[in-house]
PDB file of N, CA and C in Angstrom:
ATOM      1  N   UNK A   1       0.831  -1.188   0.000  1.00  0.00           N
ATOM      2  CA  UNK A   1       0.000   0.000   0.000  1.00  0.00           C
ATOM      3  C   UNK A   1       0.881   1.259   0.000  1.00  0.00           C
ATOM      4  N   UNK A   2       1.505   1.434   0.750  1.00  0.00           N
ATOM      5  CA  UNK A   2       2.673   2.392   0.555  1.00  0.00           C
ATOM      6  C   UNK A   2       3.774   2.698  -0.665  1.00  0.00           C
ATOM      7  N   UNK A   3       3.617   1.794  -1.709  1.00  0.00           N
ATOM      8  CA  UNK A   3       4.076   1.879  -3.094  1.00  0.00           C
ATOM      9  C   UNK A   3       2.561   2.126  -3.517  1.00  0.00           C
ATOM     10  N   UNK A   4       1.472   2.641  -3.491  1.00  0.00           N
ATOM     11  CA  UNK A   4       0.356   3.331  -3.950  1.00  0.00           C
ATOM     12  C   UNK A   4       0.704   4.506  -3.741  1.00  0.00           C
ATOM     13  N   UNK A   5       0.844   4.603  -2.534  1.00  0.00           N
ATOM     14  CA  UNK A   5       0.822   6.578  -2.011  1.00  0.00           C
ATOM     15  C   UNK A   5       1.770   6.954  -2.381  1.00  0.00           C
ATOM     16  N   UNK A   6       3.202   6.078  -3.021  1.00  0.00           N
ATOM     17  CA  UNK A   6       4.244   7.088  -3.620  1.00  0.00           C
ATOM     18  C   UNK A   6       3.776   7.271  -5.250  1.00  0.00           C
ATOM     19  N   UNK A   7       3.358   6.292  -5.885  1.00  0.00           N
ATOM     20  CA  UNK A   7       3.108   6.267  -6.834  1.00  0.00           C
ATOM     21  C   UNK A   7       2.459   7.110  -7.192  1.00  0.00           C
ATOM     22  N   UNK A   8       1.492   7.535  -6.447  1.00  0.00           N
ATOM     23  CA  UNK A   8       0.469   8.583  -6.799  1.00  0.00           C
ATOM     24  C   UNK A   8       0.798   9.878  -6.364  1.00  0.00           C
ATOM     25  N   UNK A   9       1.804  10.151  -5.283  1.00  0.00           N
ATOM     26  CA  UNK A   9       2.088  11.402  -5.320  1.00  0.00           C
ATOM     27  C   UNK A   9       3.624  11.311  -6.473  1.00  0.00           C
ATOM     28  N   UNK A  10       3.649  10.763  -7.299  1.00  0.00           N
ATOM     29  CA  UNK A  10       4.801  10.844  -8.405  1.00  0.00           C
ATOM     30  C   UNK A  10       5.966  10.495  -7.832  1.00  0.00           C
ATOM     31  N   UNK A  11       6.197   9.778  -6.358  1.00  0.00           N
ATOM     32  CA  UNK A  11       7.555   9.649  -6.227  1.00  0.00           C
ATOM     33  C   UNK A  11       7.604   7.810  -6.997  1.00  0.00           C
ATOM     34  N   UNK A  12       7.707   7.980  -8.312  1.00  0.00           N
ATOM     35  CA  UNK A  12       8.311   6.779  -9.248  1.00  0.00           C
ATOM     36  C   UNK A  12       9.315   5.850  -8.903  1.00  0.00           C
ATOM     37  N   UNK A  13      10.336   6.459  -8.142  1.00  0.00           N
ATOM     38  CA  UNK A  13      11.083   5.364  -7.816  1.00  0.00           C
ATOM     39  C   UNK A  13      11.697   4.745  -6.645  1.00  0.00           C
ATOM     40  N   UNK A  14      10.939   5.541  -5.688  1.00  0.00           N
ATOM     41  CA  UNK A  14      10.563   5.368  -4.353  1.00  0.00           C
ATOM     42  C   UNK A  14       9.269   3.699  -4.917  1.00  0.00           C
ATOM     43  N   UNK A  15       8.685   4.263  -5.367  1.00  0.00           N
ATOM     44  CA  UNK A  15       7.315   3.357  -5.709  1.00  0.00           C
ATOM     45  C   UNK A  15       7.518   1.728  -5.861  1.00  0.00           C
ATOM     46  N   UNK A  16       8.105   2.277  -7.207  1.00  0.00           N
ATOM     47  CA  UNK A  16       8.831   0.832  -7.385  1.00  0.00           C
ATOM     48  C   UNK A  16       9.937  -0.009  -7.020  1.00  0.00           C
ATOM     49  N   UNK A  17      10.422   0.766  -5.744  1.00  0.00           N
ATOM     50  CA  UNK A  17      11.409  -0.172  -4.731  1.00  0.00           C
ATOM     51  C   UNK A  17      10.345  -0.470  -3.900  1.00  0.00           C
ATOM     52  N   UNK A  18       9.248   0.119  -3.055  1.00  0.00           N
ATOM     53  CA  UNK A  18       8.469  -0.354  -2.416  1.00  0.00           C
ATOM     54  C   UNK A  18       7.764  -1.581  -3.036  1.00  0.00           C
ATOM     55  N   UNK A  19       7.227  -1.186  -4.366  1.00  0.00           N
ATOM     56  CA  UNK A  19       6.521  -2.751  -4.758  1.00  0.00           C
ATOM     57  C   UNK A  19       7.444  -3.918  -4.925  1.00  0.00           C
ATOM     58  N   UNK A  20       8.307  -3.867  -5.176  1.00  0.00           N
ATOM     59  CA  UNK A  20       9.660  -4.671  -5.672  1.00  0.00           C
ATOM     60  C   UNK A  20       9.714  -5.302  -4.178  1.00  0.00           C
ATOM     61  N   UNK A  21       9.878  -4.789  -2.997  1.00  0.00           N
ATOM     62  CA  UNK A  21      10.293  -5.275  -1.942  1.00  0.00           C
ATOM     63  C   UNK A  21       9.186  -5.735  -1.525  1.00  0.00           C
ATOM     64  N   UNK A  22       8.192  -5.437  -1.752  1.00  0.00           N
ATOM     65  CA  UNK A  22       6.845  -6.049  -1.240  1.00  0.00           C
ATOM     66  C   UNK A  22       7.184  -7.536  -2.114  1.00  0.00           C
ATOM     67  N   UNK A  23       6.999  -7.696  -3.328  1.00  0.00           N
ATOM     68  CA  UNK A  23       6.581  -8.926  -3.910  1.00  0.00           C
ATOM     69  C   UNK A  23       7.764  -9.397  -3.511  1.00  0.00           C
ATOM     70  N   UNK A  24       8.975  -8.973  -3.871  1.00  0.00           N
ATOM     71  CA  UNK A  24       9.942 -10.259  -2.645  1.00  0.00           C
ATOM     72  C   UNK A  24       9.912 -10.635  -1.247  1.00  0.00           C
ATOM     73  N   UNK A  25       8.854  -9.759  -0.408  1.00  0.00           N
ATOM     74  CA  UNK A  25       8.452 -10.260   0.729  1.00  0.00           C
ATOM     75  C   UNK A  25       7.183 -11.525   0.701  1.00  0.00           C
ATOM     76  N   UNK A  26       6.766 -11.370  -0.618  1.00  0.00           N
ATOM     77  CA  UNK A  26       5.468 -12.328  -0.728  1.00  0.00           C
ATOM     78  C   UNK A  26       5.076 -11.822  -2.285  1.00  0.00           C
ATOM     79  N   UNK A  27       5.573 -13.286  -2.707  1.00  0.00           N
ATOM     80  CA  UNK A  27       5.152 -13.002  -4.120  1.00  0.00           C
ATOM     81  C   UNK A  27       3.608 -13.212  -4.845  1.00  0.00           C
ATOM     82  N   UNK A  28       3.263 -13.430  -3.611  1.00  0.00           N
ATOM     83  CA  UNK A  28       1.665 -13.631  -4.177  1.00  0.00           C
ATOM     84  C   UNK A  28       0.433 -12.338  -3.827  1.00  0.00           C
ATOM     85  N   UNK A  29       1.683 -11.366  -3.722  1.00  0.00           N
ATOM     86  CA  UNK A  29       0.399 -10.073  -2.855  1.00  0.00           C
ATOM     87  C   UNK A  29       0.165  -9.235  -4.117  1.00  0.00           C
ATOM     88  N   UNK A  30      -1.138  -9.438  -4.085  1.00  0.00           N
ATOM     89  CA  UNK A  30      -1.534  -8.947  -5.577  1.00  0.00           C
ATOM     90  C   UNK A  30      -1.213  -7.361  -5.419  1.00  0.00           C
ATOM     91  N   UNK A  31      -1.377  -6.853  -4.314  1.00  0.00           N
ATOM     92  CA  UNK A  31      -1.328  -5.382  -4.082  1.00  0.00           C
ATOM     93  C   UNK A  31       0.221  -5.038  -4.723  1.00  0.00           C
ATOM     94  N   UNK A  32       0.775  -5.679  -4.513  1.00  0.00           N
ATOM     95  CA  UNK A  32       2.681  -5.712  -4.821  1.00  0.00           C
ATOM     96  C   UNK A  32       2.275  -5.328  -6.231  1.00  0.00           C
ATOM     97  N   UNK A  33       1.929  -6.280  -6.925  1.00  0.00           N
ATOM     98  CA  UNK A  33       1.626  -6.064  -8.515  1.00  0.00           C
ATOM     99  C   UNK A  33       1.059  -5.224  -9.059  1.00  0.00           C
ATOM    100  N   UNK A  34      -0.306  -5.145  -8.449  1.00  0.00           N
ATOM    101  CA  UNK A  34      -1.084  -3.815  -8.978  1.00  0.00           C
ATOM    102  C   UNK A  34      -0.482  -3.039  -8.675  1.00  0.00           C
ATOM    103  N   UNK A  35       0.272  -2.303  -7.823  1.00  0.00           N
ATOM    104  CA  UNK A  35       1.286  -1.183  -7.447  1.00  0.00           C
ATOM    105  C   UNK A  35       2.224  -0.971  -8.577  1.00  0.00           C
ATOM    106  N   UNK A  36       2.890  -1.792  -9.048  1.00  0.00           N
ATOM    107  CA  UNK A  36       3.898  -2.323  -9.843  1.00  0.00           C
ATOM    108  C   UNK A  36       3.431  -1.986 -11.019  1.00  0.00           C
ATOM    109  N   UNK A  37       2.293  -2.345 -11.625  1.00  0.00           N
ATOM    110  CA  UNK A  37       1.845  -2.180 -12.817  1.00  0.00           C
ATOM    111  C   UNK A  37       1.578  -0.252 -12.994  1.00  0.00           C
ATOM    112  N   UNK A  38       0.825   0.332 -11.713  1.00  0.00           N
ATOM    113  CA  UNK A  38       1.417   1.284 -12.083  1.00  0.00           C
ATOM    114  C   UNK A  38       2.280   2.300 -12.498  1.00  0.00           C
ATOM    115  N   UNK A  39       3.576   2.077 -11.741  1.00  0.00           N
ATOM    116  CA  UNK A  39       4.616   2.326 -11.980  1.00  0.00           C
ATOM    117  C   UNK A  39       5.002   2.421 -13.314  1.00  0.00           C
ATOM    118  N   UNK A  40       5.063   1.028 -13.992  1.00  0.00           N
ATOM    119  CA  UNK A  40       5.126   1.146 -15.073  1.00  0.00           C
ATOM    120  C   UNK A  40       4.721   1.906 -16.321  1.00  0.00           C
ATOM    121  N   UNK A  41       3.295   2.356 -15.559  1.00  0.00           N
ATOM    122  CA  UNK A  41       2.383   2.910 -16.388  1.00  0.00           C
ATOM    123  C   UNK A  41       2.505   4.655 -16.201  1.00  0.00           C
ATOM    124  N   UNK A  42       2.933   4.932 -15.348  1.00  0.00           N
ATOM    125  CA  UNK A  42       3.401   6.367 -14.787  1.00  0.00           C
ATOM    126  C   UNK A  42       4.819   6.647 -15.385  1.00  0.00           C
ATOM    127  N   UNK A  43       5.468   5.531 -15.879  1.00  0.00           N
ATOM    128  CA  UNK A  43       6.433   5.759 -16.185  1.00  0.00           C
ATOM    129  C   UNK A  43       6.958   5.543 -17.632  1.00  0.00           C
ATOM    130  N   UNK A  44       5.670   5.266 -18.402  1.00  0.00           N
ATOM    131  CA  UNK A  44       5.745   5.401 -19.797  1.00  0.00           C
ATOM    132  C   UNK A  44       6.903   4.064 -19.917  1.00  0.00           C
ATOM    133  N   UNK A  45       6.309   3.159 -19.784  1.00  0.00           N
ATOM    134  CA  UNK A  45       7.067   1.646 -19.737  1.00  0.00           C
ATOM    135  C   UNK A  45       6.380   0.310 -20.008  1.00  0.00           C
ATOM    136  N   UNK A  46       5.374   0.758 -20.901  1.00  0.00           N
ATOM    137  CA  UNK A  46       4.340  -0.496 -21.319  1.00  0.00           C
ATOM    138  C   UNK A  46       5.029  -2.318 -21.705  1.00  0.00           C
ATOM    139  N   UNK A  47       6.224  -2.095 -22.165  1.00  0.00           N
ATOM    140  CA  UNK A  47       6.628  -2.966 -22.534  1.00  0.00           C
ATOM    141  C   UNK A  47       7.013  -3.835 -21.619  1.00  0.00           C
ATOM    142  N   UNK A  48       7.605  -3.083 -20.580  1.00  0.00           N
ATOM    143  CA  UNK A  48       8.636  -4.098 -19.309  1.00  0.00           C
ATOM    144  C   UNK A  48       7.251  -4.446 -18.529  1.00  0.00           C
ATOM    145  N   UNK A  49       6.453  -3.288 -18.247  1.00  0.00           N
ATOM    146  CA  UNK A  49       5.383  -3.523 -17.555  1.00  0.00           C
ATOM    147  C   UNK A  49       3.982  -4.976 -17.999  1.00  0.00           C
ATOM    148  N   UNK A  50       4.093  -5.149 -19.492  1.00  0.00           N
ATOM    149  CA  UNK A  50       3.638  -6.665 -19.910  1.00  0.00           C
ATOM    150  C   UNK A  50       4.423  -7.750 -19.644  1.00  0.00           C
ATOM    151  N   UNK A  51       5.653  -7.604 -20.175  1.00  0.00           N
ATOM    152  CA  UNK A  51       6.914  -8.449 -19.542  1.00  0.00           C
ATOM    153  C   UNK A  51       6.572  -8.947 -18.091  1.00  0.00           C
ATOM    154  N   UNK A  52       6.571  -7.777 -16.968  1.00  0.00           N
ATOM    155  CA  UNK A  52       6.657  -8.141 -15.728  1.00  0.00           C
ATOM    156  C   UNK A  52       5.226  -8.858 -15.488  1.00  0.00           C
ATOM    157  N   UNK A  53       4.381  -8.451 -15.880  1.00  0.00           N
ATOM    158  CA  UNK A  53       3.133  -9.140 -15.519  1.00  0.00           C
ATOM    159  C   UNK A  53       3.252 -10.186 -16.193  1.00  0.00           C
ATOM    160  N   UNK A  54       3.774 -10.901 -17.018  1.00  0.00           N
ATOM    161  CA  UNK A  54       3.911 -12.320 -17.750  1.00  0.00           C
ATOM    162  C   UNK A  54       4.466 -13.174 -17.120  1.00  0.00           C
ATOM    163  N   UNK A  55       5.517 -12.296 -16.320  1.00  0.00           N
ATOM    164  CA  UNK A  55       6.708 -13.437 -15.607  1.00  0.00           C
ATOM    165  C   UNK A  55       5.815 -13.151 -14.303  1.00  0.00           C
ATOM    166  N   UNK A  56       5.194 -12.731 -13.853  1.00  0.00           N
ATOM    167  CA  UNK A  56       4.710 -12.562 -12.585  1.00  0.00           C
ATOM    168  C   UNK A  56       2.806 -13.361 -12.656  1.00  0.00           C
ATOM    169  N   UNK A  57       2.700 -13.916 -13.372  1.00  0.00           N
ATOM    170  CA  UNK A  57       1.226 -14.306 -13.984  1.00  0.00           C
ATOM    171  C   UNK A  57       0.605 -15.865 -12.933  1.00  0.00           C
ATOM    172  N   UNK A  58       1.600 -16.616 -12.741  1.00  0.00           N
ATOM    173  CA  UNK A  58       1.401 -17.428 -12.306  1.00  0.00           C
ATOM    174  C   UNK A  58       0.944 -17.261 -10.557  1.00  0.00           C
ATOM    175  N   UNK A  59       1.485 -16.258  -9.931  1.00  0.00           N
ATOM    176  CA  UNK A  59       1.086 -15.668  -8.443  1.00  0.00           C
ATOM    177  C   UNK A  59      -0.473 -15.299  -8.597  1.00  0.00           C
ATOM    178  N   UNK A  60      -0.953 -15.101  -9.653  1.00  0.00           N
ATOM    179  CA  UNK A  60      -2.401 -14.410  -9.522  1.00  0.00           C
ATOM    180  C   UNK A  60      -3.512 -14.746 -10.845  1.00  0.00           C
ATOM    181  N   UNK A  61      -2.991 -15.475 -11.383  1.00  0.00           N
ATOM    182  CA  UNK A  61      -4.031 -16.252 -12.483  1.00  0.00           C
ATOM    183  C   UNK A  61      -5.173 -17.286 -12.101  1.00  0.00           C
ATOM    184  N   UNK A  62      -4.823 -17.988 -11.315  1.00  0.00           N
ATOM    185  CA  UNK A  62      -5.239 -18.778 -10.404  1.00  0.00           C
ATOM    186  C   UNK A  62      -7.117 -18.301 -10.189  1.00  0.00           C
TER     187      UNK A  62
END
């Protein structure tokens, strides 16, 4: 949740060390991801951001 509130006040890479450390604390916390996906998306990064959700697909497809 705290890689939300940076994300959204624009701190980008604050954000995505928070989600990053979240999903290596638990790779199945969808919040980690959805956080994550923003990032990507704030950061004009569509490509890595499909990438990461591909390699990350199996935690939350289910």
């Amino acid at each position: 949740m705290h890689a939300f509130s940076l994300v959204e006040c624009g701190e980008d890479e604050r954000a995505e060390e928070a989600a990053l450390t979240a999903d290596a604390l638990d790779p199945d916390d969808a919040r980690a991801h959805h956080a994550m996906v923003h990032v990507f998306g704030m950061t004009d990064r569509p490509e890595a951001g499909l990438r990461w959700m591909h390699e990350h697909e199996t935690h939350w497809s289910g």
